[in-house]
PDB file of N, CA and C in Angstrom:
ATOM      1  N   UNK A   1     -13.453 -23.198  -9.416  1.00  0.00           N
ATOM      2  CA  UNK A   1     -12.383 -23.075 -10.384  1.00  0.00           C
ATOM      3  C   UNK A   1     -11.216 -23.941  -9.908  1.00  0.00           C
ATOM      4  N   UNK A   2     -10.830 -24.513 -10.787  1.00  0.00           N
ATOM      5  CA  UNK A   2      -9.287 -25.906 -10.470  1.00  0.00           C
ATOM      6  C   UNK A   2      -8.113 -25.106 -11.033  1.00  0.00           C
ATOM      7  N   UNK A   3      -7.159 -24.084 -10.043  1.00  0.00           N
ATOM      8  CA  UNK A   3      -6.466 -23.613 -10.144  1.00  0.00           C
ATOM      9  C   UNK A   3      -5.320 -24.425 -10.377  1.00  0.00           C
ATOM     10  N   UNK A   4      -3.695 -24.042 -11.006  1.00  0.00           N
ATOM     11  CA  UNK A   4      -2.970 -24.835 -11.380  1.00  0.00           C
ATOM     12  C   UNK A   4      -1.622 -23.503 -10.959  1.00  0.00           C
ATOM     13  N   UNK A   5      -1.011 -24.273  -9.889  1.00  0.00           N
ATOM     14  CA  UNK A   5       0.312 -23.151  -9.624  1.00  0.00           C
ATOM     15  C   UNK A   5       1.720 -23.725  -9.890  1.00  0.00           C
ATOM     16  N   UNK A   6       2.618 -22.942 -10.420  1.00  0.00           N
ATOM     17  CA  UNK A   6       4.099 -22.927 -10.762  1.00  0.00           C
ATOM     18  C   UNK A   6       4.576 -23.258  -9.795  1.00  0.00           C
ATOM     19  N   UNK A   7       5.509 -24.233  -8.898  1.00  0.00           N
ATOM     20  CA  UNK A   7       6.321 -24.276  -7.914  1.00  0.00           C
ATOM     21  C   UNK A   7       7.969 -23.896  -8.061  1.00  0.00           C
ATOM     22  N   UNK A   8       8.319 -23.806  -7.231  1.00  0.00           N
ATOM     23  CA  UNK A   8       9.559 -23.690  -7.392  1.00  0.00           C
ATOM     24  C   UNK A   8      10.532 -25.256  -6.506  1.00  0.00           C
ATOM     25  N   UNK A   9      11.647 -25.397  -6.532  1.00  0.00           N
ATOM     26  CA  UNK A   9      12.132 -26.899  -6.482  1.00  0.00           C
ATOM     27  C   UNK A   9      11.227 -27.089  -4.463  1.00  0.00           C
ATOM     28  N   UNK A  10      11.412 -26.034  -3.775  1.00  0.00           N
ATOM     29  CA  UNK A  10      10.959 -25.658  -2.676  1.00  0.00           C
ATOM     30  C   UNK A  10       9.784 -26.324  -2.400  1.00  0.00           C
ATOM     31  N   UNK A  11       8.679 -26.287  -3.071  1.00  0.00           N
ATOM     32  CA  UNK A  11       7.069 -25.972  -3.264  1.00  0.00           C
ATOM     33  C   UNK A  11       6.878 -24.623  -2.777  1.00  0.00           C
ATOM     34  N   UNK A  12       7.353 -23.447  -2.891  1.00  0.00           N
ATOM     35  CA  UNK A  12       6.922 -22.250  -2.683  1.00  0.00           C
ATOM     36  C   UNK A  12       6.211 -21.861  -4.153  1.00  0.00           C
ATOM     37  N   UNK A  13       4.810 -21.961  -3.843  1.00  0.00           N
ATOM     38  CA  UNK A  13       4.116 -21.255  -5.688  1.00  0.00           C
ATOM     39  C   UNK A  13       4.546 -19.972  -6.064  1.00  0.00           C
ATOM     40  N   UNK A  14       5.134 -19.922  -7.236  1.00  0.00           N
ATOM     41  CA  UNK A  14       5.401 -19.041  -7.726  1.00  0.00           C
ATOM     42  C   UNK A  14       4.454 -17.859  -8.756  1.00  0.00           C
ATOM     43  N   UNK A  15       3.780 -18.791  -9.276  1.00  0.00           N
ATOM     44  CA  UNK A  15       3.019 -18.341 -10.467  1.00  0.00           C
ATOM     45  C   UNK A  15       1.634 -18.824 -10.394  1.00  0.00           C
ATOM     46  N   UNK A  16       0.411 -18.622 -11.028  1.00  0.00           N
ATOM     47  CA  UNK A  16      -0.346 -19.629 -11.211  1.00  0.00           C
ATOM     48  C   UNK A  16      -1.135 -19.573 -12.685  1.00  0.00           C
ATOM     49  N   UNK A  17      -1.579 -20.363 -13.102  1.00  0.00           N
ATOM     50  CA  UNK A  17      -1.980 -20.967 -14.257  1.00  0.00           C
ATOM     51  C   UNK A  17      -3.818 -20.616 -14.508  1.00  0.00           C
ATOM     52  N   UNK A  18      -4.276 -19.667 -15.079  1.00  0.00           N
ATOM     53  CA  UNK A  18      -5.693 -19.612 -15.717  1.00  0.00           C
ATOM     54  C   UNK A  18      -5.749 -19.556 -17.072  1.00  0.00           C
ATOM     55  N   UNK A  19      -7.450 -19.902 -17.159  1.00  0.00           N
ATOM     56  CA  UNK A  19      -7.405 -20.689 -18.628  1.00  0.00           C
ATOM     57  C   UNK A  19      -7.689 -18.833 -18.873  1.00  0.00           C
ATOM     58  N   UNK A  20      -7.486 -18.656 -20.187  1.00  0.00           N
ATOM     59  CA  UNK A  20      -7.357 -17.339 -21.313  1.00  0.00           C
ATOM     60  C   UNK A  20      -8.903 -16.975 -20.724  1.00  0.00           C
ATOM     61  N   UNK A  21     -10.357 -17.246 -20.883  1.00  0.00           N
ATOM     62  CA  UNK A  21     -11.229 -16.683 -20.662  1.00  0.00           C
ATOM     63  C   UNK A  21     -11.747 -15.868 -19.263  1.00  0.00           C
ATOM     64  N   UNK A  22     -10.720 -16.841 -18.098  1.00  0.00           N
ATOM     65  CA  UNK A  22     -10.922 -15.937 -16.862  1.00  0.00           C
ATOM     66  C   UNK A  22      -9.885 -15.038 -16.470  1.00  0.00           C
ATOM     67  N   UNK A  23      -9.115 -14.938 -17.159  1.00  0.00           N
ATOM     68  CA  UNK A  23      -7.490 -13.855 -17.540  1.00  0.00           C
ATOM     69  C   UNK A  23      -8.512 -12.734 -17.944  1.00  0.00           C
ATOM     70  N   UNK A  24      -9.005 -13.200 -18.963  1.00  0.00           N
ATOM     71  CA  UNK A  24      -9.643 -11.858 -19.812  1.00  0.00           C
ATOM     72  C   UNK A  24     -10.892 -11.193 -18.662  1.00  0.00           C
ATOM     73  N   UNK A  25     -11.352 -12.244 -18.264  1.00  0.00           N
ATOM     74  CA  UNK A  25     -12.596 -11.407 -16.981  1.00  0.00           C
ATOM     75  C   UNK A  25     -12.045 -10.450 -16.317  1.00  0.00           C
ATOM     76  N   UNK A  26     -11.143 -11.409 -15.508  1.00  0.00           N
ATOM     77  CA  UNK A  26     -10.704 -10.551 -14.494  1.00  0.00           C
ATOM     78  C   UNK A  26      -9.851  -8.671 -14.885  1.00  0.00           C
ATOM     79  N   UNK A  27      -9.233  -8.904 -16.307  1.00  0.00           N
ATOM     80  CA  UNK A  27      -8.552  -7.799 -17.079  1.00  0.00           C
ATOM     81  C   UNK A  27      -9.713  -6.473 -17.067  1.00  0.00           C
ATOM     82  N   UNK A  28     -10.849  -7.149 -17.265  1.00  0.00           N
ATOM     83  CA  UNK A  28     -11.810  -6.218 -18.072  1.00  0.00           C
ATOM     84  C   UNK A  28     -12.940  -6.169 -16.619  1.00  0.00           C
ATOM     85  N   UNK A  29     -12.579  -6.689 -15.456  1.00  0.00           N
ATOM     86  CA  UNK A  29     -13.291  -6.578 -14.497  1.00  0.00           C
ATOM     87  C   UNK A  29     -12.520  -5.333 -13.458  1.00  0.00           C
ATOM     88  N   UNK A  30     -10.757  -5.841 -13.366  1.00  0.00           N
ATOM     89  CA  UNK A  30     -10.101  -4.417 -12.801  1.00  0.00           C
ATOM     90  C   UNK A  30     -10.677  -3.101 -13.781  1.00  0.00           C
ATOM     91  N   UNK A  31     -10.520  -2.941 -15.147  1.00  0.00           N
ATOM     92  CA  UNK A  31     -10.885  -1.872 -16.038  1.00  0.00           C
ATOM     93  C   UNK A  31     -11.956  -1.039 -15.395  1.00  0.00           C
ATOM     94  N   UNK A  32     -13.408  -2.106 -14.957  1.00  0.00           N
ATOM     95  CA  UNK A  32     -14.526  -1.393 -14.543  1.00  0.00           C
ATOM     96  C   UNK A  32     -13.913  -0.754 -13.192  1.00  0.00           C
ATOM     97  N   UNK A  33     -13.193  -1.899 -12.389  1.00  0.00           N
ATOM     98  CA  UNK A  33     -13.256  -1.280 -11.104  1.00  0.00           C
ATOM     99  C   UNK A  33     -11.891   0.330 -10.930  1.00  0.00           C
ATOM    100  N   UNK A  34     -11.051   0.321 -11.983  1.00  0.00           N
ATOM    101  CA  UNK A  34     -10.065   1.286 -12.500  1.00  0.00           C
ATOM    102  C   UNK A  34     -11.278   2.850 -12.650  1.00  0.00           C
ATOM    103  N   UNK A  35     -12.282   2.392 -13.063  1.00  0.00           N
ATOM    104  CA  UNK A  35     -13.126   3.434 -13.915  1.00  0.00           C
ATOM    105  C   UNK A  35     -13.819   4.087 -12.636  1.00  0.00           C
ATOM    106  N   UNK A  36     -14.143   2.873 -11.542  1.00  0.00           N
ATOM    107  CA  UNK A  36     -15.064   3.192 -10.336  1.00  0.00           C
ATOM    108  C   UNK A  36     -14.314   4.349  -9.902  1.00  0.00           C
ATOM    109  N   UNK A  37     -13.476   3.727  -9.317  1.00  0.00           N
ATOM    110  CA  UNK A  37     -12.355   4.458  -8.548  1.00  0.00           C
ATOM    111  C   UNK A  37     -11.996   5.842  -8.909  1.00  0.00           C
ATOM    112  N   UNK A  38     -11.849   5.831 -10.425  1.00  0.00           N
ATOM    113  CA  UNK A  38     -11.237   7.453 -10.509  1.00  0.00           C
ATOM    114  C   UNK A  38     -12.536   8.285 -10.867  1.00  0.00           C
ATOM    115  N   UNK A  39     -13.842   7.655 -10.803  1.00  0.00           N
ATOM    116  CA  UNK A  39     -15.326   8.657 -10.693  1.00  0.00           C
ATOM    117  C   UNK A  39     -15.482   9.251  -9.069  1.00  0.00           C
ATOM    118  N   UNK A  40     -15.160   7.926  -8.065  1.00  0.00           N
ATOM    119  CA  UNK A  40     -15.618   8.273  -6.917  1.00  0.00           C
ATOM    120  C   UNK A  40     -14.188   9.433  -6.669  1.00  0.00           C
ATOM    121  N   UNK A  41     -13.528   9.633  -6.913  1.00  0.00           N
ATOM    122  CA  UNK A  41     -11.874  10.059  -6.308  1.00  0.00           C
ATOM    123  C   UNK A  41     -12.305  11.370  -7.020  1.00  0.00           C
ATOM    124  N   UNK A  42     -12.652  11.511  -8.412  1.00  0.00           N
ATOM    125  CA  UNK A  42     -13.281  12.847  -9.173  1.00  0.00           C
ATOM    126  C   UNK A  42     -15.042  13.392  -8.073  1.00  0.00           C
ATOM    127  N   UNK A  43     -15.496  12.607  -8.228  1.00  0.00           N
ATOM    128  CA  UNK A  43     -16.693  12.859  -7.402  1.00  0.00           C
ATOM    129  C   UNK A  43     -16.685  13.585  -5.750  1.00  0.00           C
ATOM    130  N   UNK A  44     -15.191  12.849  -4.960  1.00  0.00           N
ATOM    131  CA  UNK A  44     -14.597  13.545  -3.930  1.00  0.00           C
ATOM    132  C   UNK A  44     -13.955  14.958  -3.900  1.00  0.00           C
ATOM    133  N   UNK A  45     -13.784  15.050  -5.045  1.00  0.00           N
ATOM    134  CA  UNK A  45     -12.470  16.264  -5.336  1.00  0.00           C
ATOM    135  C   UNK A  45     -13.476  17.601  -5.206  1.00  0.00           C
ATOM    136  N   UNK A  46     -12.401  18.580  -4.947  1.00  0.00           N
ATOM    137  CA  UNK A  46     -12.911  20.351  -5.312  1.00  0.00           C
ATOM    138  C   UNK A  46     -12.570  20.522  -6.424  1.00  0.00           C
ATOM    139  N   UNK A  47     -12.227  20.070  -7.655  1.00  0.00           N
ATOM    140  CA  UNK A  47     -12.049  20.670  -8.566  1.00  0.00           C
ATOM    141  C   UNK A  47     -12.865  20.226  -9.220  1.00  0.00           C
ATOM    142  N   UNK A  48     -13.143  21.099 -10.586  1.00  0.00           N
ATOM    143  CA  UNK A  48     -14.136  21.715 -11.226  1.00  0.00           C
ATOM    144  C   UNK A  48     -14.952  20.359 -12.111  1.00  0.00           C
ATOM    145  N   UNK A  49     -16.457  19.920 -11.340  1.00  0.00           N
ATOM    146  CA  UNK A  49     -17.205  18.901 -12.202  1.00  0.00           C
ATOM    147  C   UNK A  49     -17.124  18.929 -14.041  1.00  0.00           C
ATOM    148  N   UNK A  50     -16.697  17.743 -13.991  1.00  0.00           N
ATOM    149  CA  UNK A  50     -17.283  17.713 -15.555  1.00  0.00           C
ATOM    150  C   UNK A  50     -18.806  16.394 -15.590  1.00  0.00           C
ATOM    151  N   UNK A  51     -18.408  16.359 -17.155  1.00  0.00           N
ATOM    152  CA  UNK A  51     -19.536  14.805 -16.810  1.00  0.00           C
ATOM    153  C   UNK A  51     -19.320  13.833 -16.977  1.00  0.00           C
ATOM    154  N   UNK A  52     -20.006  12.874 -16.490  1.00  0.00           N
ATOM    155  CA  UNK A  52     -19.225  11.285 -16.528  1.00  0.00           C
ATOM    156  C   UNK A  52     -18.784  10.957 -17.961  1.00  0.00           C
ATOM    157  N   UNK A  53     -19.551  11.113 -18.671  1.00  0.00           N
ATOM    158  CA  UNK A  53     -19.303  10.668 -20.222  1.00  0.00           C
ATOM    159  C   UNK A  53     -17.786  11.414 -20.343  1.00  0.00           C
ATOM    160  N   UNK A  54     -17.367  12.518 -19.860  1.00  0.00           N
ATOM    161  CA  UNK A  54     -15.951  13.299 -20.610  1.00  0.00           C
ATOM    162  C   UNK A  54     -15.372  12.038 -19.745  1.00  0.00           C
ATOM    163  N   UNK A  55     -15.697  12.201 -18.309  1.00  0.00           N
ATOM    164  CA  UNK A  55     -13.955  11.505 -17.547  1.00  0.00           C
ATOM    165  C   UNK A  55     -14.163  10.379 -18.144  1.00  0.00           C
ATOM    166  N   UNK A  56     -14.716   9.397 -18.460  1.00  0.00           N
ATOM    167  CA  UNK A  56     -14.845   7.779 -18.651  1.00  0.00           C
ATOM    168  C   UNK A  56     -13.499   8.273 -20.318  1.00  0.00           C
ATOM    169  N   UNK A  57     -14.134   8.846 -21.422  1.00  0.00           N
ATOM    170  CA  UNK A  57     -13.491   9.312 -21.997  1.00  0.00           C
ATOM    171  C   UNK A  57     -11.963  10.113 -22.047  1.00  0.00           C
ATOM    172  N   UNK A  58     -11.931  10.798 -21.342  1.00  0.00           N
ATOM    173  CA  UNK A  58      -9.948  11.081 -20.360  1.00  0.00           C
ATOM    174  C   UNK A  58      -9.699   9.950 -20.255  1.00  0.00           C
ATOM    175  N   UNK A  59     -10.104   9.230 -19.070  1.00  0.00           N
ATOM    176  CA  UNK A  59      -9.782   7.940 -18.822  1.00  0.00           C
ATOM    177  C   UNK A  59      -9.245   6.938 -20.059  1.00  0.00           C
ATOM    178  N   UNK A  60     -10.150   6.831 -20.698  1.00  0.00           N
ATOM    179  CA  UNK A  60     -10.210   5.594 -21.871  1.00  0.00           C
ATOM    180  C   UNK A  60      -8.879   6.723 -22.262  1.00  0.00           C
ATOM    181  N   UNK A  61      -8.380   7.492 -22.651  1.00  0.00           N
ATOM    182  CA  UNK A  61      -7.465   8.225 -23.423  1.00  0.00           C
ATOM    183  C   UNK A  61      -6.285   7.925 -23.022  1.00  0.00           C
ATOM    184  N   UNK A  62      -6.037   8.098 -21.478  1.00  0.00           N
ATOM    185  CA  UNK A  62      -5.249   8.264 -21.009  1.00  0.00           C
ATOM    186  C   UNK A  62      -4.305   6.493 -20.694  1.00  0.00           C
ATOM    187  N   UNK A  63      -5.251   5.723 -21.220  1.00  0.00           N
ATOM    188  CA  UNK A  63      -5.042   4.178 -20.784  1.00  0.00           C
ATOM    189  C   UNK A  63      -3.867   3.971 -22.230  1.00  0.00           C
ATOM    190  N   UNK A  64      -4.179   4.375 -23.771  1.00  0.00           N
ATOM    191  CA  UNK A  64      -3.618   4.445 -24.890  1.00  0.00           C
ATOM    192  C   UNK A  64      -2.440   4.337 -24.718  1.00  0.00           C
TER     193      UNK A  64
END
């Protein structure tokens, strides 16, 4: 990938520049890994199992 970064008058990068389709990957790639995280963190817990289908669902709710 030919990344493209914002400088400042410095050259300290400030920002950097992706094209719209790997913006959107990466958006919808944290999402999955957002989803991992609060199964394994539910999966750790003592409180009371539900099933994956409800939390994915909380989840998706709670993102609104």
């Amino acid at each position: 990938m030919n990344l493209q970064f914002i400088s400042d008058d410095e050259g300290h990068r400030l920002a950097v520049i992706l094209p719209i389709q790997e913006y959107v990957r990466i958006c919808e790639e944290l999402e999955e890994l957002e989803s991992i995280r609060a199964y394994d963190a539910a999966k750790n817990s003592a409180e009371e199992i539900i099933p994956f289908e409800q939390a994915v669902e909380e989840i998706e709710k709670s993102r609104k």
